[in-house]
Protein backbone atom coordinates (compact mmCIF):
# COMPACT_ATOMS: atom_id res chain seq x y z
CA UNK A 1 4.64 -4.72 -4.59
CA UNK A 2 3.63 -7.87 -6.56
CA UNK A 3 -0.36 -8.24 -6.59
CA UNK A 4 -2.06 -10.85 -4.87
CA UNK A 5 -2.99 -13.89 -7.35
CA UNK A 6 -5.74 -15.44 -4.91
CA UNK A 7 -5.60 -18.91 -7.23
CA UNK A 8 -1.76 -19.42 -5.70
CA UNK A 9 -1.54 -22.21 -2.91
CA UNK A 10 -2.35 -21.43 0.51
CA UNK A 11 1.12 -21.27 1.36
CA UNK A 12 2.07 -18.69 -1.54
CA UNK A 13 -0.87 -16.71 -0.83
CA UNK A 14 -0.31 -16.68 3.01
CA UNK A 15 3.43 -15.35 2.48
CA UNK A 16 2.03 -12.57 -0.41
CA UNK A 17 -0.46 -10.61 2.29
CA UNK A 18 2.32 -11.44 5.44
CA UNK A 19 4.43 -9.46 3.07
CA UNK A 20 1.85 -6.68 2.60
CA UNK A 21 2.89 -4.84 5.52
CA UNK A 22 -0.15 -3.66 7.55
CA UNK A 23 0.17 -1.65 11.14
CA UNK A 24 -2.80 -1.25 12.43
CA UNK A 25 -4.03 2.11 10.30
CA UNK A 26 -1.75 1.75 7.67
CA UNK A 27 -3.82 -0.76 5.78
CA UNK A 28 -4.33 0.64 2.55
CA UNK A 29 -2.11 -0.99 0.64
CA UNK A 30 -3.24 -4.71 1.92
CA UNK A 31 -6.98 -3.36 1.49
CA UNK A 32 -6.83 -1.86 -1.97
CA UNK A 33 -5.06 -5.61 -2.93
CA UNK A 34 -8.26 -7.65 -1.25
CA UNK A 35 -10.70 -4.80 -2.86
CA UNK A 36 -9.25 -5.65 -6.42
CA UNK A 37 -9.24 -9.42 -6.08
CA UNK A 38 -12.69 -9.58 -5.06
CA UNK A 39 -14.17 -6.40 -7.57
CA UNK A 40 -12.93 -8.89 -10.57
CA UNK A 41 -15.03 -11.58 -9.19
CA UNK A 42 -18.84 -11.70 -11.44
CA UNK A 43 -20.45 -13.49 -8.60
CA UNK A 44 -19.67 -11.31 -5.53
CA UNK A 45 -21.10 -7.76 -4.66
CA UNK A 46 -18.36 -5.99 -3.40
CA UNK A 47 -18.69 -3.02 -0.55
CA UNK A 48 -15.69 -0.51 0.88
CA UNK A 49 -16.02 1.13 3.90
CA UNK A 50 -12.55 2.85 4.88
CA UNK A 51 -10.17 -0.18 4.53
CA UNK A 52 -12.77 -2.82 5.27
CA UNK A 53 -13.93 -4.70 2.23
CA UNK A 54 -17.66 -6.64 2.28
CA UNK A 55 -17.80 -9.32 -0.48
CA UNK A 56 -21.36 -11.52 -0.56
CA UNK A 57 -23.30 -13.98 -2.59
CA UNK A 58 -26.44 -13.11 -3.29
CA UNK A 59 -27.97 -16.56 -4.55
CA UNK A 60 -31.11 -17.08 -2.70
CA UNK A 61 -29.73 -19.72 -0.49
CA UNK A 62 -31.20 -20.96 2.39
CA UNK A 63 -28.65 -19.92 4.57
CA UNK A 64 -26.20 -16.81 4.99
CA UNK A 65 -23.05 -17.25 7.00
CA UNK A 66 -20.61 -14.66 7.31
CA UNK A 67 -16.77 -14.83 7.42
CA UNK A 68 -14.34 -12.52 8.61
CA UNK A 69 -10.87 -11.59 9.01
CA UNK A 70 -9.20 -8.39 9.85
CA UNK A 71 -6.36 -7.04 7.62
CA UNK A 72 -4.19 -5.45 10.42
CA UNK A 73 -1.12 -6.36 12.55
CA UNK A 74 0.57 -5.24 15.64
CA UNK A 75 4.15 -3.55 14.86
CA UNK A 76 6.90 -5.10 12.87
CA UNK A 77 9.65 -6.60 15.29
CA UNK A 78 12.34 -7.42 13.03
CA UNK A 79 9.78 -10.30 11.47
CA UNK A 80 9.06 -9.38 7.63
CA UNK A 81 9.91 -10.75 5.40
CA UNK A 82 7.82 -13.84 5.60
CA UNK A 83 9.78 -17.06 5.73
CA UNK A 84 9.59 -20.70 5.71
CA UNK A 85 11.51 -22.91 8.08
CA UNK A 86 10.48 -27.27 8.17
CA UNK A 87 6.84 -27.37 8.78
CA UNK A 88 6.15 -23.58 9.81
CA UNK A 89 5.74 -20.65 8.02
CA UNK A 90 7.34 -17.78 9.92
CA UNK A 91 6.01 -13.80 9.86
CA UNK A 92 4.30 -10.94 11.24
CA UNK A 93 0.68 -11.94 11.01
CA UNK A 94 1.27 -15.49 10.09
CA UNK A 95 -0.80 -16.61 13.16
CA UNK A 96 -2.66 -13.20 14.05
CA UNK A 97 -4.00 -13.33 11.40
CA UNK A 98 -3.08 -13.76 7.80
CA UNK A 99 -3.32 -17.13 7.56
CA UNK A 100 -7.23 -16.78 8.14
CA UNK A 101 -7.30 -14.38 5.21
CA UNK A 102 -5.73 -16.33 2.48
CA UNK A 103 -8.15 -18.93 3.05
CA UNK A 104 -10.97 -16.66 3.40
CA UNK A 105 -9.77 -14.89 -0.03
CA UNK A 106 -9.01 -17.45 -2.05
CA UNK A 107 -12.39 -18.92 -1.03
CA UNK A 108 -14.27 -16.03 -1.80
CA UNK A 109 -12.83 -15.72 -5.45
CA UNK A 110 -13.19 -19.69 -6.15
CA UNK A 111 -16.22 -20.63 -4.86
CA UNK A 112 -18.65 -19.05 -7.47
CA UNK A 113 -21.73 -21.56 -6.16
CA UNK A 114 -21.34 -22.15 -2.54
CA UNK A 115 -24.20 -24.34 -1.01
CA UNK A 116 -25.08 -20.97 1.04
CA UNK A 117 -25.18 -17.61 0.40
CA UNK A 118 -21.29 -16.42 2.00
CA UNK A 119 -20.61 -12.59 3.20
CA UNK A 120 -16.98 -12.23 3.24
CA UNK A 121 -15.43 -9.75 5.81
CA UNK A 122 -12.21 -8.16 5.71
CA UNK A 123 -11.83 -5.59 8.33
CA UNK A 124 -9.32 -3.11 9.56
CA UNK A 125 -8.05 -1.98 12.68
CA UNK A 126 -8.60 -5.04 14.99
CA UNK A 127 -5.18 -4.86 17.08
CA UNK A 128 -5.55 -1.60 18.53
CA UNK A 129 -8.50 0.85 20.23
CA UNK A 130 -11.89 -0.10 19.98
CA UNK A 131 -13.17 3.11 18.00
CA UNK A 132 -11.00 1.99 15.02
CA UNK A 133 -12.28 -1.94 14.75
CA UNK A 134 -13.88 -1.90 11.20
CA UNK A 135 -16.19 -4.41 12.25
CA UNK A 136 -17.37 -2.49 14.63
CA UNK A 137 -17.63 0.48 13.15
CA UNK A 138 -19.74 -1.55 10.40
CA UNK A 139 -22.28 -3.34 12.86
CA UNK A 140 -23.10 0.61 14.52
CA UNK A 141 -23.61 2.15 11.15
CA UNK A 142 -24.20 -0.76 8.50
CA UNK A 143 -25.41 -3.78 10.65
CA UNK A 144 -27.59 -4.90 7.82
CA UNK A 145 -23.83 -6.08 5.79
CA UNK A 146 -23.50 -8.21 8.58
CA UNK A 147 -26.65 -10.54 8.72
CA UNK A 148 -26.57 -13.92 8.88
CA UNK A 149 -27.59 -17.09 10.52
CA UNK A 150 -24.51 -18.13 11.56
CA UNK A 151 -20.45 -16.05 11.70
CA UNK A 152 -17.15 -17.25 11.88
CA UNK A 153 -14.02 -15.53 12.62
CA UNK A 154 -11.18 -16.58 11.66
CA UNK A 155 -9.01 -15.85 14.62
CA UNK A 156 -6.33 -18.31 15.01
CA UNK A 157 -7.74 -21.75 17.09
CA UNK A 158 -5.15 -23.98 16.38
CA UNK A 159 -7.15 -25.29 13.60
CA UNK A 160 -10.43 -26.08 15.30
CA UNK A 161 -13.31 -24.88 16.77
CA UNK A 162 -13.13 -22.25 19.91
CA UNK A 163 -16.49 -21.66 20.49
CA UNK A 164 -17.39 -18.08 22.85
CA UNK A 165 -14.87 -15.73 23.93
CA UNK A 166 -14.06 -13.98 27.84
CA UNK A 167 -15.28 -10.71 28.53
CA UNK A 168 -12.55 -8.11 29.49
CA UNK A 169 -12.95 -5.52 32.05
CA UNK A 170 -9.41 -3.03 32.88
CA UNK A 171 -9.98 -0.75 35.33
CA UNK A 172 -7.76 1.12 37.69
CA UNK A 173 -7.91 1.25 41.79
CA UNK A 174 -6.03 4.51 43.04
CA UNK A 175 -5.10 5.51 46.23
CA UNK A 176 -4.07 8.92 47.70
CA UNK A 177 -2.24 10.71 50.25
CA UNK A 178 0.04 13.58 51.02
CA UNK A 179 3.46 15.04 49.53
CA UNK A 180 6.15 15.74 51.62
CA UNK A 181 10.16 15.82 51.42
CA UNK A 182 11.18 12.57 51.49
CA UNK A 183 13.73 13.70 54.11
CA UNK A 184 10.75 13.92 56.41
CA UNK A 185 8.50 11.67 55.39
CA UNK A 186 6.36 11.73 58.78
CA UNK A 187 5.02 15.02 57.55
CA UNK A 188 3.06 13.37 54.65
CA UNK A 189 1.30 10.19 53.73
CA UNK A 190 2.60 7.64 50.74
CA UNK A 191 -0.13 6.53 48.73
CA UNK A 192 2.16 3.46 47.23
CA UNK A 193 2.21 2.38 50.60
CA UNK A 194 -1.61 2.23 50.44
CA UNK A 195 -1.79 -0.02 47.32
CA UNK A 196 0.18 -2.98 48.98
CA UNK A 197 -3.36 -4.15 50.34
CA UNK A 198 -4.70 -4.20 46.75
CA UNK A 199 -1.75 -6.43 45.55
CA UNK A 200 -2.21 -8.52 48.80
CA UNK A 201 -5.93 -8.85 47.18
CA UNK A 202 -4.77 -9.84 43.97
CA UNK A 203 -2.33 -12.57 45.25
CA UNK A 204 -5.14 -13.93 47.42
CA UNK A 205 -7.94 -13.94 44.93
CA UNK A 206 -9.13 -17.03 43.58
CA UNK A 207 -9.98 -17.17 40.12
CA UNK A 208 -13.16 -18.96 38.79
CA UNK A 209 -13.28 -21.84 36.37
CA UNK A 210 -16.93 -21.96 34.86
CA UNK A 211 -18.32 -24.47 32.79
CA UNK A 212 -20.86 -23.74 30.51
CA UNK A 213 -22.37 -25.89 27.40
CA UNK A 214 -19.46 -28.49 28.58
CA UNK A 215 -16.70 -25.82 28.01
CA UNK A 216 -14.90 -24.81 30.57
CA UNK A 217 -13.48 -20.70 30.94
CA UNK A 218 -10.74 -19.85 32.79
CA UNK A 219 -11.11 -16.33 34.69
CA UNK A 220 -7.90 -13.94 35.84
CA UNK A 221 -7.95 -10.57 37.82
CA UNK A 222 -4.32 -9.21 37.58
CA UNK A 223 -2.53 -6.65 37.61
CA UNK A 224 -0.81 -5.38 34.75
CA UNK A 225 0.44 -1.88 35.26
CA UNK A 226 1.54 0.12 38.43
CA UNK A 227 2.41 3.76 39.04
CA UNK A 228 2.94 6.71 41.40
CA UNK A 229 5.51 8.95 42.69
CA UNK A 230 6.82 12.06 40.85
CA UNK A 231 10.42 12.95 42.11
CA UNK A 232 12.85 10.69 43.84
CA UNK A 233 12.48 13.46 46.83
CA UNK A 234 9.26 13.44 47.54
CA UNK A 235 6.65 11.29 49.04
CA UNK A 236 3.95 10.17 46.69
CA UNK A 237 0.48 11.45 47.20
CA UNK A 238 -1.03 9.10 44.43
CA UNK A 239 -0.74 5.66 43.41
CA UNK A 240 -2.59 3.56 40.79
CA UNK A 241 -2.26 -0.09 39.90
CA UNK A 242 -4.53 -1.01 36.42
CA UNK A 243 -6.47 -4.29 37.12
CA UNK A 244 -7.08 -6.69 34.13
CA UNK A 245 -10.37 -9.20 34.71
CA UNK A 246 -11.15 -11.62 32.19
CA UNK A 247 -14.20 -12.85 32.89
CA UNK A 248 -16.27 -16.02 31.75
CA UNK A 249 -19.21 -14.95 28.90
CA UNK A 250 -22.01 -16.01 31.88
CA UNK A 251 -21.52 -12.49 33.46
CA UNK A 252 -22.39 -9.44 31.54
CA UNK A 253 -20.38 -6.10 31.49
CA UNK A 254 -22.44 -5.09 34.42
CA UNK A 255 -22.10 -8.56 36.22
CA UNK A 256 -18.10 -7.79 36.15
CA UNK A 257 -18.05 -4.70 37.42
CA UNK A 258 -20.09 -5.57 40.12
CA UNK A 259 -18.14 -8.34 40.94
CA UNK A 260 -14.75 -6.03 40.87
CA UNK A 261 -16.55 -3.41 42.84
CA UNK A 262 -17.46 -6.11 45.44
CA UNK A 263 -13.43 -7.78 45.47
CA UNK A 264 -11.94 -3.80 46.31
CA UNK A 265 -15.00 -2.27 48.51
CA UNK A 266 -13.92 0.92 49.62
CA UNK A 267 -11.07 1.54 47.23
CA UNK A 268 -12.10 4.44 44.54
CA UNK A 269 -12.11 2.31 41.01
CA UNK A 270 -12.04 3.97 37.29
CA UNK A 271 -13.17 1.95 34.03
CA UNK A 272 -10.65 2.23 31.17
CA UNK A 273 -12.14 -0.36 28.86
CA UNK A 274 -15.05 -2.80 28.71
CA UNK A 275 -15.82 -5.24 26.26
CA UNK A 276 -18.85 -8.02 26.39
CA UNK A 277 -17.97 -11.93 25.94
CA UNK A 278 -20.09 -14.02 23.93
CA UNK A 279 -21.42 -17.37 24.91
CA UNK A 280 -20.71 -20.61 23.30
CA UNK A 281 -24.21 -21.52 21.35
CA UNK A 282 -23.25 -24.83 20.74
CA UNK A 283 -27.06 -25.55 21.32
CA UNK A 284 -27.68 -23.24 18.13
CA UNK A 285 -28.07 -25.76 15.05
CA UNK A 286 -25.95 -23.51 12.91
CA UNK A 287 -23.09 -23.71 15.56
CA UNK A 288 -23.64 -27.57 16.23
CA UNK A 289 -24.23 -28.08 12.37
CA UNK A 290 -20.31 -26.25 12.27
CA UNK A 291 -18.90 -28.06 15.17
CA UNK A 292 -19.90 -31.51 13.52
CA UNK A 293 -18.41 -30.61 10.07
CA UNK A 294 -15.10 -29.97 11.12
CA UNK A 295 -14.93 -32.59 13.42
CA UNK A 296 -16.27 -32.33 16.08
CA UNK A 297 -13.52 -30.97 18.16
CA UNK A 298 -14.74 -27.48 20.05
CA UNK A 299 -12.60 -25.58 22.80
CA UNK A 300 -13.41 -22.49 24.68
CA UNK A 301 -12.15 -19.43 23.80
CA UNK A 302 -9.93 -17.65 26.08
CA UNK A 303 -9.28 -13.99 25.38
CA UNK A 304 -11.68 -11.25 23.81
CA UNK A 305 -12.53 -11.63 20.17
CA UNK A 306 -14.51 -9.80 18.05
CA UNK A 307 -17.32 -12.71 17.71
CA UNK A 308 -18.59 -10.76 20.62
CA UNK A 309 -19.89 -8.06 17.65
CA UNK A 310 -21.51 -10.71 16.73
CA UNK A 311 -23.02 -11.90 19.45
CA UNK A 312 -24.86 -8.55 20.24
CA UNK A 313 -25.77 -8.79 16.50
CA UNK A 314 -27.60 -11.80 17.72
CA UNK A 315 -25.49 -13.98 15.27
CA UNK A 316 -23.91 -17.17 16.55
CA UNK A 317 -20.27 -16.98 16.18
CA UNK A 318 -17.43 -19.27 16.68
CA UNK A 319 -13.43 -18.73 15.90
CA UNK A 320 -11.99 -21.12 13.56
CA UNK A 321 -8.76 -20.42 11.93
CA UNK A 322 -4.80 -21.79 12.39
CA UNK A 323 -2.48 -20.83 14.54
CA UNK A 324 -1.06 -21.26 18.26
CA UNK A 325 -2.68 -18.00 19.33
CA UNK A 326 -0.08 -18.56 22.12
CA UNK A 327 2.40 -17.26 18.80
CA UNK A 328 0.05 -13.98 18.28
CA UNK A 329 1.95 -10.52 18.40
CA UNK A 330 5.24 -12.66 19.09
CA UNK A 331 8.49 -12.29 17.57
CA UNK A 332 8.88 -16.04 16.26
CA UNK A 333 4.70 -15.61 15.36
CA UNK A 334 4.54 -18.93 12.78
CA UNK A 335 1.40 -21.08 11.76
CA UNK A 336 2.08 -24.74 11.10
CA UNK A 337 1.46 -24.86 7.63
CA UNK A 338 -0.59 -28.18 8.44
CA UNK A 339 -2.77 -25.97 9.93
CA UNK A 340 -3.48 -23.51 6.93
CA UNK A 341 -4.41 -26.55 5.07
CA UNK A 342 -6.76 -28.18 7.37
CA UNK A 343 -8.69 -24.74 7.98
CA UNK A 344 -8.50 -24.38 4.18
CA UNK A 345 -10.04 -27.96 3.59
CA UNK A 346 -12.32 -27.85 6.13
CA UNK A 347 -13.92 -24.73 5.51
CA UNK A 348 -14.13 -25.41 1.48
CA UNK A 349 -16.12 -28.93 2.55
CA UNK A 350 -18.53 -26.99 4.56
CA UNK A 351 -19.17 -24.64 2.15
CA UNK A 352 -19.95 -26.81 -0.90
CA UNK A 353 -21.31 -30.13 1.09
């Protein structure tokens, strides 16, 4: 492996760490890269935790933002090596989200006087459970690395501001009944039978749109798994369909549950995973200050993203990095390269205007 030379182009640098291949918990490689680039750099003050790297100025600025971008990727499906086809750079991770990186790397290393003080965040373990996240893990046990007035993740946006993110809620609705041969199926009681009201729910339930600061989130409740029976013979006495709700950042964790609780009265429901949203904060000068230097443009954010560690940080967040995220975790994932130099531009004006 060739090491990373973080004064390359965008493009070169993007295609180096999409080449770095990095599963989710196999990031060492890919970390040990970003933890050398940055230890050679006089002006940063470098911290490793796991595979999570913490760069940060320390020059008695004004103002403290922090950027961050995690390392990781879903599986490889048959997408490395990195290539380049017209206008779009083709990869695992290209969109999701190693083109965010480059920039935020090559930033980090360049931009020895930065007009405020920068904490640069690359973190492991994004794509997969909770208890891995690196961010996480570093805002329960080393929340003071994170400070700042103001955060940006570099999550692909298609090269602008999405400002929030949904909360997520997946929980399951089971029903029950009793085995029997299916030869004589009279003699017990088929709980997938039972779950055809709960998908009749689903199909009838209309989602919200909500509207808040101007920006308006989309909510879903679907379903997104479904299972029961045990032998082709026998009549199931379980069933369980898992229930996805994304949920605009105006209700809390508690909000949506209630909510779901309220939709399926009477049906026995079990919480798999929970995770907050975070609300826009475009009245929050360090957000509106952000918004207006890259142009004003500003879209909600639909999906979960990890500005919501922020957010219960009490640090305004927003995402801001290229890439369709309608690409992310796909075979064909690409980012326009127009797109990593935008982001790249933009970010390097804010930071030294």
């Amino acid at each position: 492996m060739s090491q990373l030379d973080p004064t390359a182009n965008v493009v070169d640098l993007t295609r180096a760490l999409v080449d770095i291949e990095s599963v989710s918990l196999d990031e060492a490689a890919i970390a040990d890269e970003v933890d050398r680039v940055l230890r050679d750099c006089a002006h940063l003050t470098v911290t490793r935790d796991g595979h999570t790297i913490i760069a940060s100025t320390n020059l008695g600025k004004a103002e403290r933002v922090t950027i961050a971008g995690h390392l990781d990727t879903v599986p490889v499906n048959n997408n490395l090596p990195s290539r380049i086809d017209g206008d779009l750079l083709y990869g695992l991770g290209t969109c999701d989200m190693k083109g965010g990186v480059p920039i935020a790397l090559a930033l980090a290393v360049t931009l020895e006087n930065p007009t405020r003080d920068v904490t640069w965040v690359f973190y492991e373990a994004e794509e997969i459970a909770a208890i891995h996240n690196g961010l996480g893990r570093i805002a329960r046990t080393r929340p003071e690395l994170l400070a700042a007035d103001f955060a940006i993740l570099m999550e692909p946006s298609n090269g602008q501001v999405e400002a929030g993110c949904q909360g997520t809620l997946r929980f399951e609705v089971r029903t029950t009944g009793e085995r029997a041969h299916s030869a004589r199926a009279w003699m017990g009681h088929n709980a997938i039978h039972d779950l055809a009201p709960v998908l009749a729910i689903l199909a009838d339930y209309q989602p919200a749109n909500v509207e808040i600061s101007g920006l308006t989130y989309r909510e879903g409740l679907n379903a997104v798994g479904i299972s029961g029976g045990i032998a082709g013979n026998v009549i199931p006495d379980e069933g369980i369909v898992t229930i996805n709700f994304r949920f605009a950042p105006h209700r809390s964790e508690a909000d949506a549950l209630a909510h779901v609780k309220d939709v399926f009265a009477g049906y026995e429901l079990t919480v798999t995973d929970s995770a907050p949203g975070a609300l826009p904060g475009l009245e929050r000068r360090a957000v509106a200050d952000f918004v207006a230097a890259t142009g004003g443009d500003v879209a909600p954010k639909f999906g979960w993203t990890d500005v919501a560690k922020f957010t219960l940080l009490g640090i305004p967040a927003v995402n801001f990095g290229p890439g369709d995220p309608a690409y992310a975790h796909k075979q064909d994932e690409h980012v326009p390269i127009a797109h990593l130099t935008r982001v790249n531009e933009a970010l390097e004006r804010w930071l030294t205007s």
